[in-house]
Structure formats: structure tokens, C-alpha cells
N, C-alpha and C. Protein backbone atom coordinates (compact mmCIF):
# COMPACT_ATOMS: atom_id res chain seq x y z
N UNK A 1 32.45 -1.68 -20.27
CA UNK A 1 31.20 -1.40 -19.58
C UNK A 1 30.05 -1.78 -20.53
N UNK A 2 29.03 -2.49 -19.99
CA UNK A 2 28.21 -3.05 -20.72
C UNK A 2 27.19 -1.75 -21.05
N UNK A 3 26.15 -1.88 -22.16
CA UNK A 3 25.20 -0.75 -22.66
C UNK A 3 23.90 -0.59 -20.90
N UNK A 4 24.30 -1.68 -20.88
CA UNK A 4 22.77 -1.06 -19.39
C UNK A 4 23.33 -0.22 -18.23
N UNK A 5 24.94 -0.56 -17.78
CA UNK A 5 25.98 0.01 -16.96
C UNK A 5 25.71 1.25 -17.82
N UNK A 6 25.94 1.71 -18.71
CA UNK A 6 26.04 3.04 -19.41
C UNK A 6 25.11 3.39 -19.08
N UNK A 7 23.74 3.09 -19.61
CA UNK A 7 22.91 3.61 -18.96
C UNK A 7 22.24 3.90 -17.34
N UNK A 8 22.48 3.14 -16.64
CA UNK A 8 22.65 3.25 -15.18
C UNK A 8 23.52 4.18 -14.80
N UNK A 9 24.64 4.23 -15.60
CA UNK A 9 25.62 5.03 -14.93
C UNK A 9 25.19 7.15 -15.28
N UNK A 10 24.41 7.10 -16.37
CA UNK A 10 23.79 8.17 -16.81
C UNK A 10 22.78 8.84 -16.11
N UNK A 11 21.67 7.82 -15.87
CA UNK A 11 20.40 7.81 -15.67
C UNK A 11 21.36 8.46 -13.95
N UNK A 12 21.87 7.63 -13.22
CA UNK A 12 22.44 8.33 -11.66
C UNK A 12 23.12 9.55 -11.65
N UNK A 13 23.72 10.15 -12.77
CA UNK A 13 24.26 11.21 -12.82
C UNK A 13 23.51 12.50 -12.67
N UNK A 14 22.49 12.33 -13.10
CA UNK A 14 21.32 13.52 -12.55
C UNK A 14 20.57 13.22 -11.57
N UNK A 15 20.97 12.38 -10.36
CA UNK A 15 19.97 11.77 -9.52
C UNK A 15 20.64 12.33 -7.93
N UNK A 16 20.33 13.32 -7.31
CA UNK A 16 20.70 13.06 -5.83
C UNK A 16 20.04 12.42 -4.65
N UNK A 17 20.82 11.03 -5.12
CA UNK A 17 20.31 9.53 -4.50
C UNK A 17 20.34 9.88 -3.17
N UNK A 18 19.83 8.60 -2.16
CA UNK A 18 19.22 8.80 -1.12
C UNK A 18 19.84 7.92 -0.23
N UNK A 19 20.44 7.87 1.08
CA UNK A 19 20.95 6.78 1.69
C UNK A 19 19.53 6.15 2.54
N UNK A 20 19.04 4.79 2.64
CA UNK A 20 18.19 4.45 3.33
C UNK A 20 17.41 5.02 4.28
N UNK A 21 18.32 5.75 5.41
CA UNK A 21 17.62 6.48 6.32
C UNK A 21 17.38 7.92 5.72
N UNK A 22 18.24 8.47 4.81
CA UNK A 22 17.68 9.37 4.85
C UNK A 22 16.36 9.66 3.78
N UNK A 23 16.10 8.45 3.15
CA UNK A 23 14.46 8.52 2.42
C UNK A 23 13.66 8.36 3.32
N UNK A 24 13.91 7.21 4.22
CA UNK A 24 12.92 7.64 5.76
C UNK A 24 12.62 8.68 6.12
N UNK A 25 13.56 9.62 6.67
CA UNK A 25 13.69 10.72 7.38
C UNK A 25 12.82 11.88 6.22
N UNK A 26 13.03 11.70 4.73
CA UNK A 26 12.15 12.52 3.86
C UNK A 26 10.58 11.90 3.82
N UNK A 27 10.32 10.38 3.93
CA UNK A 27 9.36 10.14 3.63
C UNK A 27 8.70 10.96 5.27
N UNK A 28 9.02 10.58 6.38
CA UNK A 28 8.01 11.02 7.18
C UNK A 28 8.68 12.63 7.41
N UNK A 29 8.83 13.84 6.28
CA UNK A 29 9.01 15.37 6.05
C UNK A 29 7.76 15.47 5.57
N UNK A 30 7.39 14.24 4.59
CA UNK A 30 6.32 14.66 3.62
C UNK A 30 6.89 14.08 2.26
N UNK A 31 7.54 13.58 1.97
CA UNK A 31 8.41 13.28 0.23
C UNK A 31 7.15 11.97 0.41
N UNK A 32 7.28 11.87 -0.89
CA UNK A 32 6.07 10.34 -1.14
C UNK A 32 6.67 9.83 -1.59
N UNK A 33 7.02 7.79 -0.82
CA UNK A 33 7.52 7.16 -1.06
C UNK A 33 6.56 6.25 -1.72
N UNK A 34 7.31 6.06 -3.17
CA UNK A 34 6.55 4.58 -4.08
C UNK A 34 7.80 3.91 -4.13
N UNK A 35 6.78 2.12 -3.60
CA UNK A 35 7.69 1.25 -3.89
C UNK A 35 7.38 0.50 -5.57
N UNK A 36 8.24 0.03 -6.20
CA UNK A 36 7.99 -0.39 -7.34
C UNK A 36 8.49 -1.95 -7.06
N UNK A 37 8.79 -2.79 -5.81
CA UNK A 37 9.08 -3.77 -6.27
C UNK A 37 7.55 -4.51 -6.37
N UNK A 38 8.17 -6.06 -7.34
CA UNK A 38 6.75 -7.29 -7.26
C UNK A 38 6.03 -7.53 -5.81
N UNK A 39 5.21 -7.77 -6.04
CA UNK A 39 4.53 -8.64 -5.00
C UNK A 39 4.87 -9.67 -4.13
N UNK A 40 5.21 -10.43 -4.96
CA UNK A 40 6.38 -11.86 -4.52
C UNK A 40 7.34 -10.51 -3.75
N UNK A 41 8.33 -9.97 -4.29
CA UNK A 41 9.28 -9.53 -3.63
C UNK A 41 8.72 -8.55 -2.04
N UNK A 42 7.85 -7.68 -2.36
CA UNK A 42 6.96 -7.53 -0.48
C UNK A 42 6.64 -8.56 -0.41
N UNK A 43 6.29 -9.25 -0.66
CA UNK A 43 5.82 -10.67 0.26
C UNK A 43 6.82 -10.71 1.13
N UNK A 44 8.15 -11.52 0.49
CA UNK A 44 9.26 -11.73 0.95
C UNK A 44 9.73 -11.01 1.46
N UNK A 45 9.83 -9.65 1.48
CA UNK A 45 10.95 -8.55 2.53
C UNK A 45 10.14 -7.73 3.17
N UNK A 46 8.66 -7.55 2.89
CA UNK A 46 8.04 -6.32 3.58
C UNK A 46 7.71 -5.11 2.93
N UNK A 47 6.72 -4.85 3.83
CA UNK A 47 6.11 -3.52 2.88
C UNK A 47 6.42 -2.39 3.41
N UNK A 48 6.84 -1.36 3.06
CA UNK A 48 7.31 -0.06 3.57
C UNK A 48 5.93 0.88 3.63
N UNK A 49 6.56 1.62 5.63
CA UNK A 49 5.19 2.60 5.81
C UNK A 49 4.79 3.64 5.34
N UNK A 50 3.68 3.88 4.81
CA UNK A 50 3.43 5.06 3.98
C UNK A 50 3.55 5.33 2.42
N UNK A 51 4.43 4.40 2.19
CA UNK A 51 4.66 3.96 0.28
C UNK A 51 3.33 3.75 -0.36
N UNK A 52 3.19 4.15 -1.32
CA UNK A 52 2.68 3.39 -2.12
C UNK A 52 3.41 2.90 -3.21
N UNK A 53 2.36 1.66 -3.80
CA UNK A 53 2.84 0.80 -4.20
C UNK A 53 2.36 1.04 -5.77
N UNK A 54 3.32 1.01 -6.67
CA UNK A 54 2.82 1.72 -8.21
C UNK A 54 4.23 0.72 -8.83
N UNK A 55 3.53 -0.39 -10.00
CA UNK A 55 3.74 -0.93 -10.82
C UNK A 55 4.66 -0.11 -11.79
N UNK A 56 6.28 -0.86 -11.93
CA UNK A 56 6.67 -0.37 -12.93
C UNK A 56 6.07 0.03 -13.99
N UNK A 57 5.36 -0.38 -14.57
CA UNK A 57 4.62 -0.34 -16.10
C UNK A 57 3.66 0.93 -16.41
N UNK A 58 3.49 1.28 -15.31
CA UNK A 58 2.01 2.81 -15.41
C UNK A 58 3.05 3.91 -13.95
N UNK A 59 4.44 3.23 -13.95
CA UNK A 59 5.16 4.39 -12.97
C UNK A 59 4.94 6.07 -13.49
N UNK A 60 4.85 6.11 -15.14
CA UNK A 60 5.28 7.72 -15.26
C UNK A 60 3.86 8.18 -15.16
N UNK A 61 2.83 7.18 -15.84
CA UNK A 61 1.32 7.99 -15.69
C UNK A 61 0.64 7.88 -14.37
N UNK A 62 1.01 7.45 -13.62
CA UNK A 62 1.04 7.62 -11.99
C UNK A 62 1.41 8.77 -11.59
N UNK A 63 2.28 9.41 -11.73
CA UNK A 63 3.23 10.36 -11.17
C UNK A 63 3.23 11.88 -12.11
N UNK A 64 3.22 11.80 -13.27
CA UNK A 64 2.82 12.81 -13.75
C UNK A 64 2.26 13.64 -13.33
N UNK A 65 2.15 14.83 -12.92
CA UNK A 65 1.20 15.74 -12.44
C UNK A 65 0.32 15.97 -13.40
N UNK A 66 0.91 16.34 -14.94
CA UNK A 66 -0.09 16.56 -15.92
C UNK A 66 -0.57 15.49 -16.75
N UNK A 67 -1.03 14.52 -16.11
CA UNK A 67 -1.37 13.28 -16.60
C UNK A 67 -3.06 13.00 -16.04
N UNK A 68 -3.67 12.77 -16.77
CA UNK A 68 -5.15 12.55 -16.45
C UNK A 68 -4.98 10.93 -15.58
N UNK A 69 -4.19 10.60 -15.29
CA UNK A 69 -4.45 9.06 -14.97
C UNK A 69 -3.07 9.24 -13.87
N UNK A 70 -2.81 10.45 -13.37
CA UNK A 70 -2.16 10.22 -11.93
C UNK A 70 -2.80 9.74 -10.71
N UNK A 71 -1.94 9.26 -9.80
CA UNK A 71 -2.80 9.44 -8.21
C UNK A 71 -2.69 10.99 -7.90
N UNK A 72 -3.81 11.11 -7.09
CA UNK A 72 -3.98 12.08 -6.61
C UNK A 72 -2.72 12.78 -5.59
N UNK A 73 -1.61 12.06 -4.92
CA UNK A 73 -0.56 12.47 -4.26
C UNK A 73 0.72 12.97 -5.29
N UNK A 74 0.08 13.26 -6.53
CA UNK A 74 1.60 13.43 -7.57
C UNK A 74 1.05 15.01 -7.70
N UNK A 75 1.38 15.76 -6.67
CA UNK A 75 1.59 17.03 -7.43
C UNK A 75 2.43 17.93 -7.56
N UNK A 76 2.87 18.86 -8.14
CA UNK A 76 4.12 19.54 -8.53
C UNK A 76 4.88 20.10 -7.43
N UNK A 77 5.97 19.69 -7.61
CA UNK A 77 6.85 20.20 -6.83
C UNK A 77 6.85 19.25 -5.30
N UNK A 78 5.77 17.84 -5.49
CA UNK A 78 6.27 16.91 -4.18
C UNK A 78 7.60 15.97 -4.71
N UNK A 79 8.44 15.94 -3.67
CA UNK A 79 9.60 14.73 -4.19
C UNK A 79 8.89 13.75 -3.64
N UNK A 80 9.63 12.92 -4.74
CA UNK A 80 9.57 11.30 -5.28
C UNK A 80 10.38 10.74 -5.01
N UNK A 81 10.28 9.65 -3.83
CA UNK A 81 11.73 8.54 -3.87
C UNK A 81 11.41 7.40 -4.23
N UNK A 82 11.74 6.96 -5.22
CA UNK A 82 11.23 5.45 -5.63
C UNK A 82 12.25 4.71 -5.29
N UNK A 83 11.62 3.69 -4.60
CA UNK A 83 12.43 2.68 -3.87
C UNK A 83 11.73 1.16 -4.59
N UNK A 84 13.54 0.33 -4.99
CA UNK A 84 13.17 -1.53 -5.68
C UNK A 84 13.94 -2.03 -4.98
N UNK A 85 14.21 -3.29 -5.16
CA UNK A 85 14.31 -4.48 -4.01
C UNK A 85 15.82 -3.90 -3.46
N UNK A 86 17.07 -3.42 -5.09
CA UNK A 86 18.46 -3.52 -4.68
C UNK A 86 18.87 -2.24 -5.11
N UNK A 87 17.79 -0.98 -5.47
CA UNK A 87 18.45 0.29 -5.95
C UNK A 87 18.74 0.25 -7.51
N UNK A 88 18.32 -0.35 -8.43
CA UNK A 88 19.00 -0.47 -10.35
C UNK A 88 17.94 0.15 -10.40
N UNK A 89 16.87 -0.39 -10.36
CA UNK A 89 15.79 -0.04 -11.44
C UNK A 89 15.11 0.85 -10.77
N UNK A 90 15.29 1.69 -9.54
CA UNK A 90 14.27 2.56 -9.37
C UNK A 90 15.33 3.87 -9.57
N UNK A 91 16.51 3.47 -9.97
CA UNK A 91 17.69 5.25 -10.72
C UNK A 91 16.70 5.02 -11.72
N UNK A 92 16.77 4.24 -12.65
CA UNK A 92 16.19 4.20 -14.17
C UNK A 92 14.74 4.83 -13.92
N UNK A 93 13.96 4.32 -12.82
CA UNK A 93 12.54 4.83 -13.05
C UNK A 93 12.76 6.61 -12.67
N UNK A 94 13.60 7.01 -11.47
CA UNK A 94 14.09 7.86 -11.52
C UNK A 94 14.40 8.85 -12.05
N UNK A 95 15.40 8.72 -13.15
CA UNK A 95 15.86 9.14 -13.96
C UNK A 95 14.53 9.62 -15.02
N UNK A 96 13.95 9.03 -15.17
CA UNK A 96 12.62 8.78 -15.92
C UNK A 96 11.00 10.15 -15.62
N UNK A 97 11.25 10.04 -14.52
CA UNK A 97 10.42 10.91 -13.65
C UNK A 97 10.87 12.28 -14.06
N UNK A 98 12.44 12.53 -13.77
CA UNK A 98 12.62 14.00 -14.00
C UNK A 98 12.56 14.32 -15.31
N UNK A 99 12.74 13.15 -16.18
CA UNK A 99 12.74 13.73 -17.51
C UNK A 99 11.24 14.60 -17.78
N UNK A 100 10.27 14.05 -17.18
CA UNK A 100 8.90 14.64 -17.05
C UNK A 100 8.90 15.79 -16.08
N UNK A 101 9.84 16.17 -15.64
CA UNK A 101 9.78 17.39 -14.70
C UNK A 101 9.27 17.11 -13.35
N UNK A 102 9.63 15.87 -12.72
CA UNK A 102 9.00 15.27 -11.57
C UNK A 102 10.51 15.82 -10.79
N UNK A 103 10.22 16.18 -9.35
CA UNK A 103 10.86 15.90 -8.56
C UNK A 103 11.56 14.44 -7.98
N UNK A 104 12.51 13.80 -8.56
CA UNK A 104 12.52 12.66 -8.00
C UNK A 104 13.64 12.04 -7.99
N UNK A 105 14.07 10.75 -6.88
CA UNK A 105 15.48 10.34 -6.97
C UNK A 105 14.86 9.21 -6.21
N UNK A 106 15.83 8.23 -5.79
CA UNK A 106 15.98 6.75 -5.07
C UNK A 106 16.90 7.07 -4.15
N UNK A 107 16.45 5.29 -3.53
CA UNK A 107 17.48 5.18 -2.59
C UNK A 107 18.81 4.32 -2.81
N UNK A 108 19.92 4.57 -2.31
CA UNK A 108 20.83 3.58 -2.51
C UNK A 108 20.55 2.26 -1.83
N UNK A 109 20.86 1.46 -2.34
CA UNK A 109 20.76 -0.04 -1.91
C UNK A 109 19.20 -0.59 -2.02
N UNK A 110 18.28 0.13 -2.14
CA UNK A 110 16.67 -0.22 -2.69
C UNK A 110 16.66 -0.63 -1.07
N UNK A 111 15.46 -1.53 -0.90
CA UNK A 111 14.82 -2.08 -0.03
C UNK A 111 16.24 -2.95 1.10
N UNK A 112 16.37 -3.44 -0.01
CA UNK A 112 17.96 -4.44 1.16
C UNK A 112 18.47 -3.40 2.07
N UNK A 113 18.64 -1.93 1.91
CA UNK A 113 18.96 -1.11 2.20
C UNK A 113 18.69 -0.92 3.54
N UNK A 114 17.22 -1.12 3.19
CA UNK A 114 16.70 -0.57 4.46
C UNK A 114 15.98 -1.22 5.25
N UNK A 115 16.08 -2.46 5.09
CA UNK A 115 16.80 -3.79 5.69
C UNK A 115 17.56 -3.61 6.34
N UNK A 116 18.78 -3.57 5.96
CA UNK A 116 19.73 -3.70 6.63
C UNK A 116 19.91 -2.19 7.70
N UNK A 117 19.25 -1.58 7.51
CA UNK A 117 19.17 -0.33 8.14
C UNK A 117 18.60 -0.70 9.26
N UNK A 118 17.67 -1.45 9.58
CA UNK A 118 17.01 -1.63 10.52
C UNK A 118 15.95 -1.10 10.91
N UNK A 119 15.44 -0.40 9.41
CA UNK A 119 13.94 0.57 9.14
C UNK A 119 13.31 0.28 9.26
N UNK A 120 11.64 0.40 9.93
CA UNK A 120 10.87 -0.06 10.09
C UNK A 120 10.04 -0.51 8.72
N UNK A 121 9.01 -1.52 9.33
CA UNK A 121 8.67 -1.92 8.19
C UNK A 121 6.83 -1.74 8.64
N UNK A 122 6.01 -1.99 7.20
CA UNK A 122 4.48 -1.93 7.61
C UNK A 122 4.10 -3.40 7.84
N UNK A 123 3.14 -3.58 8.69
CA UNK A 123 2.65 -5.00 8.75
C UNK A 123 1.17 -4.93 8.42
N UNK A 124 0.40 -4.04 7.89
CA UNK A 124 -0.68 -3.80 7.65
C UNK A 124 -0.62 -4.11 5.93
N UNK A 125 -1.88 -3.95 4.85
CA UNK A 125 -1.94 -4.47 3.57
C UNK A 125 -1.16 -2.97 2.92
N UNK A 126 -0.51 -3.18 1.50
CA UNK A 126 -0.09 -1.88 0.67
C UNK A 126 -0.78 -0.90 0.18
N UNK A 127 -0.66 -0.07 0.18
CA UNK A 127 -0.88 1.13 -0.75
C UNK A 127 -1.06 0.89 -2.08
N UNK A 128 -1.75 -0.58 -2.88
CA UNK A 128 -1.31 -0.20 -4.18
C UNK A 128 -2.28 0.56 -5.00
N UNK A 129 -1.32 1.53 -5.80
CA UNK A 129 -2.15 2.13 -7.07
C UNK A 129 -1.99 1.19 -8.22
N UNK A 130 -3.11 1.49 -8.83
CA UNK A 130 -3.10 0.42 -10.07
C UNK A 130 -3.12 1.46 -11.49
């Protein structure tokens, strides 16, 4: 097993991941869905309703509750489903979140997921936080 599998395989072990529909079914409970894929990549597959859109790179000071440089929708005790194109990198961002005491997990299969789910998608511009 390679060192990133190790870590993937870690980072999911504290994660109760999400099957496509049912991050839907949380996002419209109230859970706040951020998508973390590129631009190029919504271009290409679509933008999900109600997500916002938060750049790997400023994901934890986004989300932080006790962070002077959150969005205003990160507050304690809301779950977090971060959703990427194929499900890897949003366990890791995941994983990442709770270490900060965030409520948070992904979905299995990322976006393809829910794709193939047959989830609706937004046709209006993103949510992005910067």
C-alpha cells in the first residue's frame, strides 16, 4: 500500500461518509454543502444546488468557526459535506475539518457520484467563497 493509500485509508476511518443521495437529502435538512472541485472541473460536470464553492487552499480558514476569516455559514455544530470530482480529496479535506472540531464528512464517489445518481444539478452561477 502506497504512503497516500495509508493516508486515505486513515483520514476515512474517522469519517461517516455519505452515499450521493444521501448528502442531498442532508444538504436540503440544512448540512452545508462545499464543493472543492476546479473550475474547469464545474465547468465540465456542473455545479451543485446550494454548495458553495471554497478553494482547496483557504478550505480550513473557511470553515473554522473560530477563525476570523470564515464564511459566515461555518458555525458550530453545522455538518459539513465536502464534495470533489471522485471522493479522494474531499476524505482528506474531511478528515482535516474534524481535526479542527468541525462537523464534517464527504461523499462517496465525489461529484461522479452524483452524476450518476441522477442528482440534480444548478444551472445558475456558484457560490464561490474566496
Amino acid at each position: 500500500m502506497s504512503g497516500v493509500d495509508r493516508l486515505l485509508a486513515s483520514a476515512r476511518a474517522g469519517l461517516q461518509r455519505l452515499t450521493a443521495q444521501e448528502a442531498h437529502d442532508a444538504a436540503k435538512a440544512g448540512a452545508l454543502l462545499v464543493d472543492t472541485r476546479t473550475a474547469a472541473q464545474r465547468s465540465h460536470q456542473g455545479e451543485l444546488p446550494g454548495a458553495l464553492v471554497i478553494d482547496r487552499t483557504v478550505l480550513e480558514w473557511r470553515l473554522d468557526p473560530t477563525s476570523p476569516n470564515r464564511v459566515p455559514e461555518a458555525v458550530p455544530g453545522a455538518l459539513v459535506i465536502v464534495l470533489c470530482r471522485q471522493g479522494y480529496s474531499s476524505s482528506l479535506a474531511a478528515a482535516s475539518l474534524r481535526a479542527l472540531g468541525v462537523d464534517a464528512t464527504d461523499a462517496i464517489g465525489g461529484v461522479e457520484a452524483w452524476l450518476s445518481a441522477g442528482l440534480p444539478l444548478h444551472g445558475g452561477p456558484a457560490d464561490v467563497r474566496e
